[in-house]
Protein backbone atom coordinates (compact mmCIF):
# COMPACT_ATOMS: atom_id res chain seq x y z
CA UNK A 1 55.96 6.65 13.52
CA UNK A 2 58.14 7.91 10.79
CA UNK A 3 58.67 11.52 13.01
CA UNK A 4 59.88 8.97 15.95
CA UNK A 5 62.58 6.88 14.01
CA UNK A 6 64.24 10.67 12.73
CA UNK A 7 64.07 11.47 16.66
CA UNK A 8 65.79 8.59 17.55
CA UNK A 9 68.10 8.75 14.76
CA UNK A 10 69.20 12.39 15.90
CA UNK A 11 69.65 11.45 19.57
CA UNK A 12 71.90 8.43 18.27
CA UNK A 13 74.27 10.92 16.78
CA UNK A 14 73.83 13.62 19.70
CA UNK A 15 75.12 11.26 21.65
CA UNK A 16 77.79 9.36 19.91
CA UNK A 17 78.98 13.21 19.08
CA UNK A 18 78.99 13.74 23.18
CA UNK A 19 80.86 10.67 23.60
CA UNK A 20 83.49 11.32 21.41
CA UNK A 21 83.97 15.01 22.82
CA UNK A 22 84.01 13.98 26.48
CA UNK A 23 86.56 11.77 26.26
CA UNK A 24 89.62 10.19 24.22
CA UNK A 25 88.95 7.03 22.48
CA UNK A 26 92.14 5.15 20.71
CA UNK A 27 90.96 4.21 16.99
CA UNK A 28 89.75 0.65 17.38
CA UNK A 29 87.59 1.78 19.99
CA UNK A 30 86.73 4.63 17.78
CA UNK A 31 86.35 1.83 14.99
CA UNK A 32 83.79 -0.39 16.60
CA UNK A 33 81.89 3.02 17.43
CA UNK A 34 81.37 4.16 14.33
CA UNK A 35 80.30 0.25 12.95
CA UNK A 36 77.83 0.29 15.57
CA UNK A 37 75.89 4.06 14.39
CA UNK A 38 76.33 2.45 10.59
CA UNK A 39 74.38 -0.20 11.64
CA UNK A 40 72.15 1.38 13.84
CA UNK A 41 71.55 3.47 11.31
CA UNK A 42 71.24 1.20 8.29
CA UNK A 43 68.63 -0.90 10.46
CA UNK A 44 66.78 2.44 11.24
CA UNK A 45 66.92 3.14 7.62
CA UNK A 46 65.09 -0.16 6.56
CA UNK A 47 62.21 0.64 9.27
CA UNK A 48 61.59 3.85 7.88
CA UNK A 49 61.40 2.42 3.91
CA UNK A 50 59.36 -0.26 5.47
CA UNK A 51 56.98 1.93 7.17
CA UNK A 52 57.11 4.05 3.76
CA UNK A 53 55.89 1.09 1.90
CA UNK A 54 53.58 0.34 4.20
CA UNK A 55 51.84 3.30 3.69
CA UNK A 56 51.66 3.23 -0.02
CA UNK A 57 50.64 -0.10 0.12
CA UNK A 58 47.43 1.46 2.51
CA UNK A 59 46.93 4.01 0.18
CA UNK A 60 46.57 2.11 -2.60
CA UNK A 61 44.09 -0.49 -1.21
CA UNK A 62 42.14 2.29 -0.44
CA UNK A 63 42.11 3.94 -3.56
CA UNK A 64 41.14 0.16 -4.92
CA UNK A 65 38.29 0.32 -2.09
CA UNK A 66 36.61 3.49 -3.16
CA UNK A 67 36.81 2.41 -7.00
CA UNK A 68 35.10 -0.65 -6.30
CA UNK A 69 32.40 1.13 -4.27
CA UNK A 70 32.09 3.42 -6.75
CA UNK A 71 31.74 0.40 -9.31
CA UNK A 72 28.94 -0.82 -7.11
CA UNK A 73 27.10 2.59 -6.93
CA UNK A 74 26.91 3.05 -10.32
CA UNK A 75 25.63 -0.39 -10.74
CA UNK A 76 23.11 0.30 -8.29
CA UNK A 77 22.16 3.08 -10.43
CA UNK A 78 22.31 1.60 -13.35
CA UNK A 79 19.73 -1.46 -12.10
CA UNK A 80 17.53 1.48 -10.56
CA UNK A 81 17.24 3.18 -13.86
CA UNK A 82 15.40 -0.02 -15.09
CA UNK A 83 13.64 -1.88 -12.27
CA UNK A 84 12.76 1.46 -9.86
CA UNK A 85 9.36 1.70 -11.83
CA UNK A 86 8.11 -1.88 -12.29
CA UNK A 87 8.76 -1.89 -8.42
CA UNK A 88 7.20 0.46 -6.93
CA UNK A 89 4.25 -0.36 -9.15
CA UNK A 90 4.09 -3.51 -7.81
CA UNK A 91 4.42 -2.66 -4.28
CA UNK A 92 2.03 -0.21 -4.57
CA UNK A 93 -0.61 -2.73 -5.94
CA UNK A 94 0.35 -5.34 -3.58
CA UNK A 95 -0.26 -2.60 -0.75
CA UNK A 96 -3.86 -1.27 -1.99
CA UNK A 97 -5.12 -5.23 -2.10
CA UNK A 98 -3.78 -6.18 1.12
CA UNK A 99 -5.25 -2.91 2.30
CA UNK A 100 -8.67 -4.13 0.66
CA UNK A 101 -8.77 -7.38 2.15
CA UNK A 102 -7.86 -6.62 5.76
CA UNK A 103 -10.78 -4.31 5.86
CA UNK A 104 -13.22 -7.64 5.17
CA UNK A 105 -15.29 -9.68 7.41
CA UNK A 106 -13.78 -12.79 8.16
CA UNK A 107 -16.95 -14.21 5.94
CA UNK A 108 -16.13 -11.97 3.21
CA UNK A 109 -12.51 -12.85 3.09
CA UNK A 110 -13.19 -16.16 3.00
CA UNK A 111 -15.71 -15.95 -0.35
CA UNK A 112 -12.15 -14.21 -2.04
CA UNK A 113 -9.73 -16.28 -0.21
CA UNK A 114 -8.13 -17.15 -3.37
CA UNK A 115 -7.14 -13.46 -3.77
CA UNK A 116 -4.17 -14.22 -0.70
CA UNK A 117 -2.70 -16.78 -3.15
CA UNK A 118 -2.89 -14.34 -5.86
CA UNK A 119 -1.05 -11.89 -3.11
CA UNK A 120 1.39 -14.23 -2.31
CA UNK A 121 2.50 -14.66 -6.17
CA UNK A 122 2.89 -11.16 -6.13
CA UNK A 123 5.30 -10.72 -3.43
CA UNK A 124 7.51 -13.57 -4.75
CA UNK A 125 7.44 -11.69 -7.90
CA UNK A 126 8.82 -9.19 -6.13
CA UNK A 127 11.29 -10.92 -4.32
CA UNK A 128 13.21 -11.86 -7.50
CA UNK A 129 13.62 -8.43 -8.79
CA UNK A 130 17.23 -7.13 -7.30
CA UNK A 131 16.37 -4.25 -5.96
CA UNK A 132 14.88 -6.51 -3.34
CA UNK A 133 18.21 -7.17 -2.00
CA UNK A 134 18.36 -3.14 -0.60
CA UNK A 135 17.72 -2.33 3.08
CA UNK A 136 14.52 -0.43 1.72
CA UNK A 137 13.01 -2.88 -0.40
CA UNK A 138 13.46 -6.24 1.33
CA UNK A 139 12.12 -4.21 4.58
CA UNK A 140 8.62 -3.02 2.53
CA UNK A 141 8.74 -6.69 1.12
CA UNK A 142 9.10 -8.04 4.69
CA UNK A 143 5.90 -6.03 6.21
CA UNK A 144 3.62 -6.81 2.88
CA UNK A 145 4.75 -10.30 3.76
CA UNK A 146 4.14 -10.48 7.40
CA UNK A 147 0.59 -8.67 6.60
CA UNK A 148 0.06 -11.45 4.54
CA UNK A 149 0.84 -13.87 6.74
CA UNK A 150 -1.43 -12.70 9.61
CA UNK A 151 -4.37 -12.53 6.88
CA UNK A 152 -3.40 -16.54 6.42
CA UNK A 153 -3.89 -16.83 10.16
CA UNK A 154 -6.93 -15.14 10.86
CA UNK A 155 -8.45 -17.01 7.72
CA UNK A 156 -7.88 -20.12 9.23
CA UNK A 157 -8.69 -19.60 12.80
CA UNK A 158 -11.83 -18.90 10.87
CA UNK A 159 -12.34 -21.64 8.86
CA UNK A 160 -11.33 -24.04 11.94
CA UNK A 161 -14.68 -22.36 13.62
CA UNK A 162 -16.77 -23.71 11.37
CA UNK A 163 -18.38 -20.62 9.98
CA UNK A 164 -16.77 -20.53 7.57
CA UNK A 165 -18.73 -20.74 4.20
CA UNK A 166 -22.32 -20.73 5.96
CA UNK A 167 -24.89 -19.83 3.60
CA UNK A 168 -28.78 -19.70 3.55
CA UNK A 169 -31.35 -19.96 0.23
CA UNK A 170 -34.28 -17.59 0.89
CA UNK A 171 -37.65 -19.99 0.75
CA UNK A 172 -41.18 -18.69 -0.41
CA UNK A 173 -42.82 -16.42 2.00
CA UNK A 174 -45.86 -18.81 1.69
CA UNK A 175 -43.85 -21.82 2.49
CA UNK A 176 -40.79 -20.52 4.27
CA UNK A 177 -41.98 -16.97 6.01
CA UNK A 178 -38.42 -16.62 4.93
CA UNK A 179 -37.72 -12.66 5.61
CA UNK A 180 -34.30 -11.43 7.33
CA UNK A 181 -36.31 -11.43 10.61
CA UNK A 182 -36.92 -15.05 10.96
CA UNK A 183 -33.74 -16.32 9.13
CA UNK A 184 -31.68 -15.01 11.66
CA UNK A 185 -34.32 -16.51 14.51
CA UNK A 186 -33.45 -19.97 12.82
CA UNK A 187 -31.76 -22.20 15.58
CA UNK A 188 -29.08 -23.46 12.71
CA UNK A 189 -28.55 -19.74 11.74
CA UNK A 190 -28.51 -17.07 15.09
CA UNK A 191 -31.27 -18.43 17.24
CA UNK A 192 -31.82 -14.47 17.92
CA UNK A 193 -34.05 -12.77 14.88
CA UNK A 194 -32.43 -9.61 16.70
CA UNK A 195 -28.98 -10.01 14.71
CA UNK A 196 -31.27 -9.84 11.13
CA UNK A 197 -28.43 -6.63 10.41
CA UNK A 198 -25.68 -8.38 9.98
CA UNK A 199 -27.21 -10.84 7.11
CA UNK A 200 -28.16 -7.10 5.87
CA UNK A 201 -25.23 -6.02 5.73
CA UNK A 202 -23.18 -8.87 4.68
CA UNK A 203 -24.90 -9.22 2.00
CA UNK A 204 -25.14 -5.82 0.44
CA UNK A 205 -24.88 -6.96 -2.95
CA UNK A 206 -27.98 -8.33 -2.90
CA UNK A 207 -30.02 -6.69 -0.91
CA UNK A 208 -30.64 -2.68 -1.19
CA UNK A 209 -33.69 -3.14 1.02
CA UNK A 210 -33.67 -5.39 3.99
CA UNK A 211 -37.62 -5.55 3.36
CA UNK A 212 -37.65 -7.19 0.16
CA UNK A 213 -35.56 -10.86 -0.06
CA UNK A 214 -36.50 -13.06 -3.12
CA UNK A 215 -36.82 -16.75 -3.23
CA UNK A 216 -33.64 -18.57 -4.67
CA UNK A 217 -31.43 -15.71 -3.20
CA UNK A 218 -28.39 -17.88 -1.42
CA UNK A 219 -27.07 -15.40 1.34
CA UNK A 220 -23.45 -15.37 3.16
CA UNK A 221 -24.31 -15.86 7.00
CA UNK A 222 -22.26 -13.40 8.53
CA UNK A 223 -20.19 -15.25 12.15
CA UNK A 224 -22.71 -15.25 15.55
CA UNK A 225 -21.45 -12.01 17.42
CA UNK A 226 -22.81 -8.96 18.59
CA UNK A 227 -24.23 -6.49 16.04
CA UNK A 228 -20.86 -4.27 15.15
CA UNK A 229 -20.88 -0.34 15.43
CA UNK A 230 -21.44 -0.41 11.81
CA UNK A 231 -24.24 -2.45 11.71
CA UNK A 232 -25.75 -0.75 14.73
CA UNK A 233 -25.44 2.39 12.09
CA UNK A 234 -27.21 0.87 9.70
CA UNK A 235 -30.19 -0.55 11.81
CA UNK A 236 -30.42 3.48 12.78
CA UNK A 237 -30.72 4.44 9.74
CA UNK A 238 -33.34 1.80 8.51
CA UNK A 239 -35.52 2.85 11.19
CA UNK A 240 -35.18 6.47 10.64
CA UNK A 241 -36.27 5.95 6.69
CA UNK A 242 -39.11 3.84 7.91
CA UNK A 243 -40.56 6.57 10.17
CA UNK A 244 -39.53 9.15 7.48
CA UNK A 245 -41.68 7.12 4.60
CA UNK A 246 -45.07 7.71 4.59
CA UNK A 247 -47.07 4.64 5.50
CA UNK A 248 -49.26 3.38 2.23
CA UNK A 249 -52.89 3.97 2.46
């Protein structure tokens, strides 16, 4: 812009010169000639120290610009210093017990359905800290969250079922012929003693062997379904111990 006004500015005078040497002017003509360049000039001169200003006025708001993003990166830096740690820590344990609980049985998460509100606490916890405003942060935060959320869902879809909660009290052999066998025969519990594995294996924590139940025992009742690939896994393997162990004489 500036290069253009000094162009124009030259040509102005290259041709007021030309004028004046192609032809005789009297001296009012030559009068009003030379008020018109003076102005012409003057005006061209208060474009260019406009445009001047103009650009130290850009300069200097950019100059302000890059302090204050400096101010903020240092800031930034300054709340990471503190807060980075505690963070991740918490992120990190909010990851390995959503992990945990997503790898439950819908029975199972149930029993430690508390656990999600403990979860949830958590993750507003971490919501408040201000590193949670960053792209990476609230993004991690997001996901835990959404996990979460689906956990909520699935929960209760399952306690709208009605399974949820079932349990069973092991009876006297004598009484009851309570084994895992005829439990899961029960109309109220399977209606098919085939399923036996999955009160096996959902209840792991009290029973090491699926021969042996004992009276007062009050066992989770795994959902009706089809006998998962890990329970099919374990069935195998019962059987292959059983023809493995020598029969008592």
């Amino acid at each position: 812009m500036v290069k253009n006004i000094v162009t124009v500015v030259l040509m102005v005078c290259f041709i007021g010169s030309s004028v004046i040497a192609q032809e005789e002017i009297t001296k009012d003509q030559w009068q009003r000639l030379m008020t018109e360049l003076t102005a012409k000039r003057t005006d061209l001169k208060n474009k260019l120290d406009a445009l001047v200003k103009e650009v130290n006025d850009l300069k200097q708001q950019e100059a302000q610009r890059l302090e204050a993003l400096k101010q903020c990166q240092d800031a930034l830096a300054a709340l990471e210093v503190g807060y980075v740690g505690p963070m991740n820590a918490l992120l990190d344990k909010i990851d390995a017990r959503l992990n945990e609980l997503s790898s439950l049985s819908n029975q199972d998460l149930y029993a430690r359905r508390k656990e999600l509100d403990t979860v949830q606490t958590w993750i507003d916890t971490a919501r408040k800290n201000p590193l949670s405003a960053t792209k990476k942060y609230a993004a991690r935060i997001n996901d835990q969250q959404n996990r979460l959320d689906a956990l909520k869902k699935s929960l209760e879809q399952f306690i709208a079922s009605g399974q949820a909660g079932q349990t069973y009290k092991v009876g006297t052999w004598a009484k009851d012929r309570d084994c895992l066998w005829n439990i899961a025969k029960k109309p109220k519990i399977y209606d098919n003693p085939f399923l036996w594995p999955k009160i096996w294996q959902g209840n792991r924590d009290q029973i090491k062997n699926p021969d042996i139940i004992h009276p007062g025992q009050v066992l989770k009742i795994p959902p009706k379904a089809e006998l998962t690939k890990e329970e099919k896994a374990a069935l195998r393997r019962y059987w292959e111990n059983k023809k493995a162990t020598p029969a008592n004489p």
